[in-house]
Protein backbone atom coordinates (compact mmCIF):
# COMPACT_ATOMS: atom_id res chain seq x y z
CA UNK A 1 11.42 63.88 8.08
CA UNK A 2 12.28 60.66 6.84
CA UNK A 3 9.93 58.16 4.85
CA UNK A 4 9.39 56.08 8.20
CA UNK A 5 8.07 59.10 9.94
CA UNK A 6 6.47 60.35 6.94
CA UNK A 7 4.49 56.75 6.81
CA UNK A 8 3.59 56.71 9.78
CA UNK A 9 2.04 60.20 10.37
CA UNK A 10 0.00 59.02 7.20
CA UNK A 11 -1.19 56.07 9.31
CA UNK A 12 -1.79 57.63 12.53
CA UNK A 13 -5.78 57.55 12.46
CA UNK A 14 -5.46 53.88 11.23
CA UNK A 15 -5.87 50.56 13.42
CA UNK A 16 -3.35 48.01 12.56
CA UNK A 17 -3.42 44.89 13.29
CA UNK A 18 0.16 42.29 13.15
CA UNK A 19 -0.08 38.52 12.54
CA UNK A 20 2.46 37.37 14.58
CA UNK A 21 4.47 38.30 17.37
CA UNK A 22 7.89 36.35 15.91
CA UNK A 23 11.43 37.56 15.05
CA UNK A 24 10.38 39.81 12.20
CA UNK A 25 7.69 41.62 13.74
CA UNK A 26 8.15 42.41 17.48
CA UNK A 27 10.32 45.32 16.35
CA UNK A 28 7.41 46.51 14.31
CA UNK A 29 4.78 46.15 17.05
CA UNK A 30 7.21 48.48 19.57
CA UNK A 31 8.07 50.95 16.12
CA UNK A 32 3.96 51.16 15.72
CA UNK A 33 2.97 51.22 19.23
CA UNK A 34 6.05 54.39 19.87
CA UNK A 35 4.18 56.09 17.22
CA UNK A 36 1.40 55.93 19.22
CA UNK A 37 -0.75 54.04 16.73
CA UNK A 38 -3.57 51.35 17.56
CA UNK A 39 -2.23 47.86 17.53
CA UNK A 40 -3.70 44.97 17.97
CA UNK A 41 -1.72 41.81 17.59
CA UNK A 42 -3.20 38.13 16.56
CA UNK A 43 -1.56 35.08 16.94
CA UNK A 44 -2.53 31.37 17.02
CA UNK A 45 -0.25 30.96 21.16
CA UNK A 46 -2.03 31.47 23.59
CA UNK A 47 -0.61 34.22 26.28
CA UNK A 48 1.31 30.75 28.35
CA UNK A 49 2.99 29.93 25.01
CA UNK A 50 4.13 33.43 24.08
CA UNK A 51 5.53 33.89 27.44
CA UNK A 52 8.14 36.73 27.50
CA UNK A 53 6.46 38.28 24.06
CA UNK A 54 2.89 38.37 25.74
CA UNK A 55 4.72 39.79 28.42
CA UNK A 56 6.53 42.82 26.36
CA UNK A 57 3.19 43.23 24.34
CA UNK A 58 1.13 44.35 27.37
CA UNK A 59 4.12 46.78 28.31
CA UNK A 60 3.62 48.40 24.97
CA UNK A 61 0.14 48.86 25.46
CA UNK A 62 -0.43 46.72 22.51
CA UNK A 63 -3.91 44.25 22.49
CA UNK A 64 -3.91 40.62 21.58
CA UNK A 65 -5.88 38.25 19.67
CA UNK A 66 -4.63 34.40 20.91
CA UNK A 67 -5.20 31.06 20.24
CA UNK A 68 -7.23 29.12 18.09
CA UNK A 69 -9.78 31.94 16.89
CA UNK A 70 -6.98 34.44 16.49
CA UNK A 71 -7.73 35.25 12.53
CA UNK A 72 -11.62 35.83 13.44
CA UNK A 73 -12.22 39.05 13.95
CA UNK A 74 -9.35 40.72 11.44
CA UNK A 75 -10.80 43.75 11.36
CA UNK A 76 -8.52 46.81 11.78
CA UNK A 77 -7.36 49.11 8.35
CA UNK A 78 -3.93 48.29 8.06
CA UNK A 79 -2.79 44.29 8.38
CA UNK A 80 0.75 43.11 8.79
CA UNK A 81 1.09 39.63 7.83
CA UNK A 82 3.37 36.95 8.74
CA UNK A 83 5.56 35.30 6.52
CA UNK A 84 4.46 32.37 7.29
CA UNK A 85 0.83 33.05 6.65
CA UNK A 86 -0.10 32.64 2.72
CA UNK A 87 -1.34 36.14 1.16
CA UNK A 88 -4.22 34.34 0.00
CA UNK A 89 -5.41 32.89 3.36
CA UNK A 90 -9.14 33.43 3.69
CA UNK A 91 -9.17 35.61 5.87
CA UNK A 92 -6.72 38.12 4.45
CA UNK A 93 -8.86 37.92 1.29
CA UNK A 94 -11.58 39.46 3.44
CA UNK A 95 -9.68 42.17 4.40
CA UNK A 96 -9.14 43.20 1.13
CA UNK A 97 -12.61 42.69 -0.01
CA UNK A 98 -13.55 45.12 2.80
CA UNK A 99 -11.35 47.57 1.31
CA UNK A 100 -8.43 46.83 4.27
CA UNK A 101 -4.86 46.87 3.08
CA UNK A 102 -2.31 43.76 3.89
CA UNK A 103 1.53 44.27 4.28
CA UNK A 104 4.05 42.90 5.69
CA UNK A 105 7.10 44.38 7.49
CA UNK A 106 9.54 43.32 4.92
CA UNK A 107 7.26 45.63 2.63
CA UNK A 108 7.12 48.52 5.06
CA UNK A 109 11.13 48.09 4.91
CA UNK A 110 11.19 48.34 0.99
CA UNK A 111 8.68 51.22 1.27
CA UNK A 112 11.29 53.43 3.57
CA UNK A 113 14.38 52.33 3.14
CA UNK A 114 16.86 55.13 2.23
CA UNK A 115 19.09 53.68 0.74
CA UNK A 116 19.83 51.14 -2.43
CA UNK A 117 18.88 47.26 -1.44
CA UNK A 118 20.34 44.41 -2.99
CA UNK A 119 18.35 41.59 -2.22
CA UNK A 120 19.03 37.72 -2.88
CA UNK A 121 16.40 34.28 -2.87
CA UNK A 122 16.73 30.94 -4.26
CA UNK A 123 16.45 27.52 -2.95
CA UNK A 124 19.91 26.55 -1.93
CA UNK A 125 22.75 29.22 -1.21
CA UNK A 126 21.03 32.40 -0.59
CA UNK A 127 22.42 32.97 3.05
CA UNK A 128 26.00 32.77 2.60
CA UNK A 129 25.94 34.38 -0.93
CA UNK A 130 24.01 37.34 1.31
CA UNK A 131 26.87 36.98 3.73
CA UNK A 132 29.45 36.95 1.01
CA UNK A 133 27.73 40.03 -0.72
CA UNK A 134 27.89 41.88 2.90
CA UNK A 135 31.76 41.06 3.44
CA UNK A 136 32.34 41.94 0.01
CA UNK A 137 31.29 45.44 0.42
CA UNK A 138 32.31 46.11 3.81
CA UNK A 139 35.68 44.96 2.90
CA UNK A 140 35.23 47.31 -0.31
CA UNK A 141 34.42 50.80 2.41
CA UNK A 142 30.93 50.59 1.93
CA UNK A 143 28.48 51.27 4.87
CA UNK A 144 26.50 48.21 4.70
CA UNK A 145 23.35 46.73 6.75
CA UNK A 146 22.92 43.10 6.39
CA UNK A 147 19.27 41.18 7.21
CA UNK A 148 15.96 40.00 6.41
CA UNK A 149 15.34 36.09 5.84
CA UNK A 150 19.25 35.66 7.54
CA UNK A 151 17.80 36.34 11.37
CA UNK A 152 17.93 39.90 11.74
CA UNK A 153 14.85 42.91 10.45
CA UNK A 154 16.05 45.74 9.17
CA UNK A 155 13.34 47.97 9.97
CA UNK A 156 14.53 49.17 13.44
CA UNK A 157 17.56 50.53 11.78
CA UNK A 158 15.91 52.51 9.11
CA UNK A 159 16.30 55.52 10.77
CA UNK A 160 20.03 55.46 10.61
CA UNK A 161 20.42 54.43 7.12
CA UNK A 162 22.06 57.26 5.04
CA UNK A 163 21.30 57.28 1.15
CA UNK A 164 25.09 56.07 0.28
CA UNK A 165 24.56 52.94 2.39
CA UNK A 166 23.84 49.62 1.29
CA UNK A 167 21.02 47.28 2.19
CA UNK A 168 21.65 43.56 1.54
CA UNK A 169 18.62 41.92 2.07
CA UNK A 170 18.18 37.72 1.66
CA UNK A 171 14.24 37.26 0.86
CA UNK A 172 12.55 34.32 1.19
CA UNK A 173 9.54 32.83 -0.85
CA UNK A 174 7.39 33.26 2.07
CA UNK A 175 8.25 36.96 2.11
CA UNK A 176 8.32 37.90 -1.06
CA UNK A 177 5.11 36.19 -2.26
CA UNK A 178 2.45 39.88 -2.28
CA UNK A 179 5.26 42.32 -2.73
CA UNK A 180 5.33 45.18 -4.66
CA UNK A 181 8.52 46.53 -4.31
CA UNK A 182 11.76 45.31 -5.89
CA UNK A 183 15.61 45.44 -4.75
CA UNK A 184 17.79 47.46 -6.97
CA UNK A 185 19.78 44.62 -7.66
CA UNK A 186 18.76 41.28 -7.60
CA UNK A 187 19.59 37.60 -7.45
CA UNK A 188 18.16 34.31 -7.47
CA UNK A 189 20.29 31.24 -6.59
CA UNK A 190 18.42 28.84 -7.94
CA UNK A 191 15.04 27.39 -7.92
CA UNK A 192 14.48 23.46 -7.07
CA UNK A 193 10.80 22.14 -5.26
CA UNK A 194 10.78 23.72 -1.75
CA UNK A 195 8.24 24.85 1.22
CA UNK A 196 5.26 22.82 -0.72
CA UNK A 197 3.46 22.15 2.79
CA UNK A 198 2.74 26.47 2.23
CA UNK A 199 2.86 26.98 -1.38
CA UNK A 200 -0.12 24.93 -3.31
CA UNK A 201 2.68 23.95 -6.23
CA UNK A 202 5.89 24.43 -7.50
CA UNK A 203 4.94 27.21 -9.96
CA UNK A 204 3.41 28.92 -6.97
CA UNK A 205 6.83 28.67 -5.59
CA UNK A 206 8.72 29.84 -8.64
CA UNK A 207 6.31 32.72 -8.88
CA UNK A 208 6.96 34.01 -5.44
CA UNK A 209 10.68 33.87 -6.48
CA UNK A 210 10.94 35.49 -9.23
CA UNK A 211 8.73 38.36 -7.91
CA UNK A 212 11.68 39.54 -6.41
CA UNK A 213 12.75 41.48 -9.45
CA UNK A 214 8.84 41.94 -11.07
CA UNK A 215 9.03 45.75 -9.74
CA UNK A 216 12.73 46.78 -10.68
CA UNK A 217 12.78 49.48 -13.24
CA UNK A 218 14.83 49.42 -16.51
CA UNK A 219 18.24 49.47 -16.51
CA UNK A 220 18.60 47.41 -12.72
CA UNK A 221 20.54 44.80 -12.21
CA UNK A 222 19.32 40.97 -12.02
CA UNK A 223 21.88 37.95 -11.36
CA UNK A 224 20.77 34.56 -12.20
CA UNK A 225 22.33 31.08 -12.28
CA UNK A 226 22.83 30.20 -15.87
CA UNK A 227 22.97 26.49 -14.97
CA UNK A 228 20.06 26.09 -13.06
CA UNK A 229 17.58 24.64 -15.58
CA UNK A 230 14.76 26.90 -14.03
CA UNK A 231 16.41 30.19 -14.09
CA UNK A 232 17.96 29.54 -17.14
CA UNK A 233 14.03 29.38 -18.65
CA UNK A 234 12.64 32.04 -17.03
CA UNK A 235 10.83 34.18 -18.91
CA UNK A 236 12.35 37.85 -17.93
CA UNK A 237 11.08 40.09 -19.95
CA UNK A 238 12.88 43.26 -21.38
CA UNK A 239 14.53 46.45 -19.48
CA UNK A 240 17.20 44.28 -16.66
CA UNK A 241 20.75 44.07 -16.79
CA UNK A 242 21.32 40.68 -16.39
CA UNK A 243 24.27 38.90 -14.98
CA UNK A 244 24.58 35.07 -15.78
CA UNK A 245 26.79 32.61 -13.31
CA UNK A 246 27.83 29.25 -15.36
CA UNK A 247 30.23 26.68 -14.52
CA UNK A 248 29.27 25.83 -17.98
CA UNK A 249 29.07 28.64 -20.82
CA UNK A 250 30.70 31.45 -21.25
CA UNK A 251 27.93 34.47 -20.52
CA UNK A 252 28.75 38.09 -22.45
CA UNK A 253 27.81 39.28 -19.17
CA UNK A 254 28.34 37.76 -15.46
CA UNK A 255 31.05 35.48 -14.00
CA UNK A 256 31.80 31.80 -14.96
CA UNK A 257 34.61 29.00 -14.04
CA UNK A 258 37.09 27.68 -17.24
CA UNK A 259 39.94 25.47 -15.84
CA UNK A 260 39.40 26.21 -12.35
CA UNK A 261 39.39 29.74 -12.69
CA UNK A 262 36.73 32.22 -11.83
CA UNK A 263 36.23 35.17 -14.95
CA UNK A 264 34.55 38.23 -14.95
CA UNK A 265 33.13 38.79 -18.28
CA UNK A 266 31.81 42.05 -18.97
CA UNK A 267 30.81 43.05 -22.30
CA UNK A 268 32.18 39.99 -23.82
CA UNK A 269 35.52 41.14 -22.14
CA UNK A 270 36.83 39.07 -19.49
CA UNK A 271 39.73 39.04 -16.63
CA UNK A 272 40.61 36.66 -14.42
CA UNK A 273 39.20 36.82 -11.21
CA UNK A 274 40.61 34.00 -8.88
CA UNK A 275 41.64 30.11 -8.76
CA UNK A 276 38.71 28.65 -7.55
CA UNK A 277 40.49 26.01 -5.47
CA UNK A 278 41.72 29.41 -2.86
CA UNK A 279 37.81 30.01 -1.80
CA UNK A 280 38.00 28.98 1.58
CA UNK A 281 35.04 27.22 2.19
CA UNK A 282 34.50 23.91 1.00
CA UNK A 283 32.11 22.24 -2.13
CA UNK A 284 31.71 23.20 -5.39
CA UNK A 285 27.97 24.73 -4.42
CA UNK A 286 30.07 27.34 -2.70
CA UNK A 287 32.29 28.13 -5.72
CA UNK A 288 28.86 29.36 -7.16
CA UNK A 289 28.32 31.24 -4.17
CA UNK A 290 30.82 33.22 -4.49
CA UNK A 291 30.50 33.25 -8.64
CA UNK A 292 27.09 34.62 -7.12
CA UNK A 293 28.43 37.36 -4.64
CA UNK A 294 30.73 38.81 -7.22
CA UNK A 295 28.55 39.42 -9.91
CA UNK A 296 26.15 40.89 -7.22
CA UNK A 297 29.13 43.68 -6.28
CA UNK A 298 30.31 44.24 -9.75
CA UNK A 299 30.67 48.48 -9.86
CA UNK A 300 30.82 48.25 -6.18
CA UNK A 301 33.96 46.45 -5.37
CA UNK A 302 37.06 46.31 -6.64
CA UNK A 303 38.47 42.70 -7.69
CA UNK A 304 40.82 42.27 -4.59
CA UNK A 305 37.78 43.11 -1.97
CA UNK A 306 36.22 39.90 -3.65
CA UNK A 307 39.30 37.48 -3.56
CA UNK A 308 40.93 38.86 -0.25
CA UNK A 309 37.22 37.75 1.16
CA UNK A 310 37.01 34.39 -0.90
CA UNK A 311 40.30 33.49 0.70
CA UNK A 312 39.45 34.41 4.32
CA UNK A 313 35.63 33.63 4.57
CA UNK A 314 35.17 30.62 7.15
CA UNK A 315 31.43 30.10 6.18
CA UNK A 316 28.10 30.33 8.00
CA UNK A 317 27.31 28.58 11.25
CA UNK A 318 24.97 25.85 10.68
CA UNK A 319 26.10 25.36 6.96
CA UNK A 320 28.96 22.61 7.12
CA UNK A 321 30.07 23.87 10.10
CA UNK A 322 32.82 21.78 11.35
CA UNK A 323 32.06 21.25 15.16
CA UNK A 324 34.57 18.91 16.77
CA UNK A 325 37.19 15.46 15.97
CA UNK A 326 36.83 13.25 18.53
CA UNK A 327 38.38 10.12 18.76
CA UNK A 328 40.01 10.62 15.03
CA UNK A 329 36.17 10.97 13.87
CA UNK A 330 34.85 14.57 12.43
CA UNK A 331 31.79 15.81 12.85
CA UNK A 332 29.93 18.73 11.08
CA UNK A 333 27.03 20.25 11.68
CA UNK A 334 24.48 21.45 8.16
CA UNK A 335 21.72 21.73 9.98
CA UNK A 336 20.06 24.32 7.16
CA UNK A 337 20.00 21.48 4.65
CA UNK A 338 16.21 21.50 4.96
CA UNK A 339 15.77 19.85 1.41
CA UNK A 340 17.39 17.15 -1.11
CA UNK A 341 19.74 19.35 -3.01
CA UNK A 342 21.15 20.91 0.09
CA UNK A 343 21.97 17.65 1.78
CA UNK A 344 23.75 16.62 -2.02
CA UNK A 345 25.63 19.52 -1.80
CA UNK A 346 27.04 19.01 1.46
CA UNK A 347 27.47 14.89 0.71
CA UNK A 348 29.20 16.39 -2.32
CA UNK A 349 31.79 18.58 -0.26
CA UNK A 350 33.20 15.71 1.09
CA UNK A 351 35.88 12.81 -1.05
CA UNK A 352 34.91 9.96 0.88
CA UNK A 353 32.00 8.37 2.27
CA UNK A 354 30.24 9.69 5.22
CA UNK A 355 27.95 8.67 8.27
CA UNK A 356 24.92 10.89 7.21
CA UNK A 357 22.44 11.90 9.93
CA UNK A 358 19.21 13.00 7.91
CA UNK A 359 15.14 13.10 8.65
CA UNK A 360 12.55 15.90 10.01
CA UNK A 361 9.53 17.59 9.23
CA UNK A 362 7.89 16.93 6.14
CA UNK A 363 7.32 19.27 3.76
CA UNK A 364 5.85 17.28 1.02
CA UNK A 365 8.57 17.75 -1.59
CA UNK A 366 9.80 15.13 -3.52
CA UNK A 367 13.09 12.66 -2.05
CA UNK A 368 13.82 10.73 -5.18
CA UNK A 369 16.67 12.69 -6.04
CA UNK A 370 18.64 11.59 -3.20
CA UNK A 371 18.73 8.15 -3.59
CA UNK A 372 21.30 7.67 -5.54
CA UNK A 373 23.70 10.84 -4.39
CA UNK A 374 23.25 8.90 -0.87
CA UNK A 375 24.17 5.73 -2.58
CA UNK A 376 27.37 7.14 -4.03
CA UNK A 377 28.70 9.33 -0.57
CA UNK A 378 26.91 7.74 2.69
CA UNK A 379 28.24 4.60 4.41
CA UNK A 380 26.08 5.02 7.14
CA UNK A 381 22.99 6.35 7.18
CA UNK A 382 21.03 7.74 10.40
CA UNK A 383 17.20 8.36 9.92
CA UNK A 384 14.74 9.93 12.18
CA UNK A 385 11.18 11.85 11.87
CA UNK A 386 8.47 12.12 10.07
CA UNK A 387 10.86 12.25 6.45
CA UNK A 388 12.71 9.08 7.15
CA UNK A 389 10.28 6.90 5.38
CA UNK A 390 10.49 8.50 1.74
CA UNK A 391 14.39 8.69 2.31
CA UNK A 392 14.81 5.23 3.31
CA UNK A 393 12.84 4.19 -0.19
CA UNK A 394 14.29 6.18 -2.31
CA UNK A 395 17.82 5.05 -1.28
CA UNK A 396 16.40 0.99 -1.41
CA UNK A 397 14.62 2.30 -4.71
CA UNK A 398 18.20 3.86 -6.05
CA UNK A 399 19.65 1.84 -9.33
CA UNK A 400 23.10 1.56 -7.44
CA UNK A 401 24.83 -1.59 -7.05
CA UNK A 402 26.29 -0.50 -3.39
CA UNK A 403 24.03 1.08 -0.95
CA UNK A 404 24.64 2.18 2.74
CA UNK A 405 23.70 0.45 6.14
CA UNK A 406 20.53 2.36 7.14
CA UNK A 407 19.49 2.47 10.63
CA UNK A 408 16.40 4.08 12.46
CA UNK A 409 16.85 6.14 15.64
CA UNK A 410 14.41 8.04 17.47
CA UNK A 411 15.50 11.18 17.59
CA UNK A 412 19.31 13.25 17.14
CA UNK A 413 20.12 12.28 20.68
CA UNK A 414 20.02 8.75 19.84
CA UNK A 415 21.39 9.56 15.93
CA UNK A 416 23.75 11.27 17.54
CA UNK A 417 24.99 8.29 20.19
CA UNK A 418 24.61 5.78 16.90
CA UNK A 419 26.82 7.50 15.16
CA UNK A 420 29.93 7.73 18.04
CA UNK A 421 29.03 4.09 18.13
CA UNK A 422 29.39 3.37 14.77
CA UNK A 423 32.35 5.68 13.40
CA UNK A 424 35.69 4.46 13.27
CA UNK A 425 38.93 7.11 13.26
CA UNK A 426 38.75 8.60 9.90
CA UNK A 427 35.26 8.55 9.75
CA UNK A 428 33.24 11.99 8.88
CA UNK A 429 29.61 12.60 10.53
CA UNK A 430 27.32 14.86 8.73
CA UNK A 431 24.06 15.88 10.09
CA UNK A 432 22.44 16.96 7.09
CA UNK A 433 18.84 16.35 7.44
CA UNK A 434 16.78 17.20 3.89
CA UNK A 435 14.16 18.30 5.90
CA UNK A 436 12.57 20.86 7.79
CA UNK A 437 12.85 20.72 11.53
CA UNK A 438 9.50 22.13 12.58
CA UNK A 439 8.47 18.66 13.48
CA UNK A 440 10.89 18.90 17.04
CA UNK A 441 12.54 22.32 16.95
CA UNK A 442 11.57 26.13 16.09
CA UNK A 443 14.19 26.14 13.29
CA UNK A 444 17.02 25.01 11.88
CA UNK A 445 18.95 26.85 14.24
CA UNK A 446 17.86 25.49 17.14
CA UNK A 447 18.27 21.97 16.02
CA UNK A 448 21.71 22.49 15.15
CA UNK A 449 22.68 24.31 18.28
CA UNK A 450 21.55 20.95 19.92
CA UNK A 451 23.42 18.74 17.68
CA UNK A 452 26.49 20.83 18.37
CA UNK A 453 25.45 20.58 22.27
CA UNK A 454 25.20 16.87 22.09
CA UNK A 455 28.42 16.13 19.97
CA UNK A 456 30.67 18.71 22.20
CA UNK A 457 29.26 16.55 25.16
CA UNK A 458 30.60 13.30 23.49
CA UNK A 459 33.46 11.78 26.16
């Protein structure tokens, strides 16, 4: 019997309820509901705006709780929450002063998982360091299931999971905030303000970070970036084995970059690892990356797994994805540069100045850090949403003697048509937005899938 099974014969006089019927946690409604368990699932949509879900919910058998009063009458034993409902919401803290237990499926996963999980969270970077991590071991032999945060739940495939397999896992704040399991090994990026329309500060923020190695045992491994001036402070505590990235110092343990070149150092020993000007992917945020990835696999790869990959690795869709030249002018699409330092990383990845599409949701983080970065690498600059007003000041607030042409559109279709207006051949157009996108799309995703629509449909 496996630990799923085990779990949920434990559970099986227990009513459950699931906040949320999203991504993460329709799997876990049909995995509950197979069992033959009570389910009853809440969330704010009515049945019209769930559509297909509400649809597949009543096939399961499963109840529903919609629309506005959907948290009211929490009541069942066992609550799943949603990552994007805060642990302390009222009414979870109700359910726990009744004696009810909250989880989450991300939780469940750690709770049942076979196999040894290597999970990674930070700010900026943590998807294509995951993805680097994942190539890196399946180009190494290793059976390896890739998921979490990056789009996918790896519950469902529990089942199949063998002990020798891998698990690489990218966590976000949302999900890791109320856990009490750790990965066996893991990293954090780095930590800059994020996601403060859900956490109530920054140290909230860091704390839900950091959690994600509070439960490993002595002797795992945890991987931090030695330049970040927040990991660099954090106050560990004794029993990890901790790996340090710098561009900077040269760690006794971890991986760091001397004249362009990428060392292992391990035990103060080190070897060369790779010229960092053959990683394949462009901007110096991605040479930590894959400083990142490789400290990650150290003991599971060899050396030429990691560089073969480095070479070959074309990037993430959605993370300076180049999408099309037309009419001598480039356009790429970073639609996951949701805050400040992701949108300078991507200005940064570029030796000229760009046409800079940027604005969205607002998600009450601070902007001034990008005045000046946009000063320095934007010719152009494209606003739109509800951000465009602190970006717009904070580049007219910037201490820089040259400053871009800024220009308000309505939305990307008319950034988008502003842009092929504006660019001459040569030109580069960047939608990089600093900001969220929940303000006209479901995610980042979405929003860059149209941006790719609308510049493919350029003529």
């Amino acid at each position: 019997m496996t630990a799923l099974d085990q779990y949920l014969q434990e559970i099986h006089d227990k009513r459950v309820a699931v906040i949320g019927a999203g991504v993460s946690n329709m799997p876990l409604v049909t995995l509950l509901r197979q069992a033959g368990l009570s389910v009853t699932v809440h969330d704010k949509k009515t049945a019209d705006g769930l559509g297909a879900q509400y649809a597949q919910l009543t096939a399961l058998g499963a109840r529903t709780v919609l629309g506005d009063g959907y948290l009211d009458s929490l009541d069942e034993d066992i609550v799943f929450r949603t990552p994007g409902l805060h642990p302390e919401h009222p009414a979870l803290q109700a359910v726990r002063a009744r004696g009810g237990e909250v989880t989450s499926e991300m939780e469940l996963f750690f709770r049942v998982c076979p196999c040894k999980i290597i999970g990674i969270t930070g700010s900026d970077g943590k998807t294509t360091t995951t993805t680097l991590v994942y190539e890196f071991l399946k180009h190494a032999g290793h059976t390896c299931h890739l998921g979490g945060n990056i789009g996918k739940p790896l519950l469902p495939e529990v089942r199949e999971m063998r002990p020798d397999d891998l698990a690489v896992v990218e966590l976000s704040s949302f999900q890791l905030m109320g856990m009490r399991y750790s990965p066996s090994i893991a990293a954090i990026t780095n930590l800059t303000p994020n996601h403060l329309d859900y956490h109530k500060d920054f140290a909230e923020y860091v704390q839900a970070k950091t959690s994600i190695y509070t439960h490993q045992v002595p002797g795992e491994r945890l991987v931090l970036n030695g330049d970040d001036p927040v990991t660099r402070t954090l106050d560990i505590g004794p029993g990890h084995q901790i790996l340090t990235c710098s561009k900077i110092v040269k760690p006794e343990n971890g991986v760091y970059l001397r004249d362009g070149v990428i060392y292992i150092a391990e035990q103060g020993k080190d070897r060369a690892l790779m010229d960092a000007k053959d990683i394949r992917i462009p901007g110096a945020h991605n040479v930590y990356n894959v400083m990142m990835a490789a400290a990650i696999v150290q003991g599971l790869c060899q050396d030429d797994d990691i560089v073969e990959v480095a070479k070959t690795f074309g990037g993430v869709e959605h993370r300076i994805e180049f999408v099309r030249e037309f009419e001598g002018v480039k356009y790429y699409n970073d639609s996951i540069a949701s805050s400040p330092t992701r949108t300078i990383a991507g200005l940064e990845s570029f030796d000229q100045k760009l046409i800079l599409i940027a604005g969205g949701y607002d998600k009450h983080i601070p902007y001034d850090v990008l005045g000046v970065p946009i000063c320095r690498h934007v010719k152009t600059l494209l606003l739109t949403g509800a951000t465009a007003p602190k970006i717009r000041a904070c580049v007219e607030q910037a201490d820089c003697p040259e400053k871009p042409e800024i220009i308000d559109v309505p939305d990307l279709a008319a950034a988008v048509r502003c842009a092929n207006a504006v660019a001459q051949p040569g030109d580069i157009v960047i939608m990089s937005p600093a900001s969220a996108s929940f303000d006209c799309f479901k995610n980042f995703m979405e929003r860059g899938n149209l941006f790719k629509e609308l510049v493919h449909k350029l003529v």
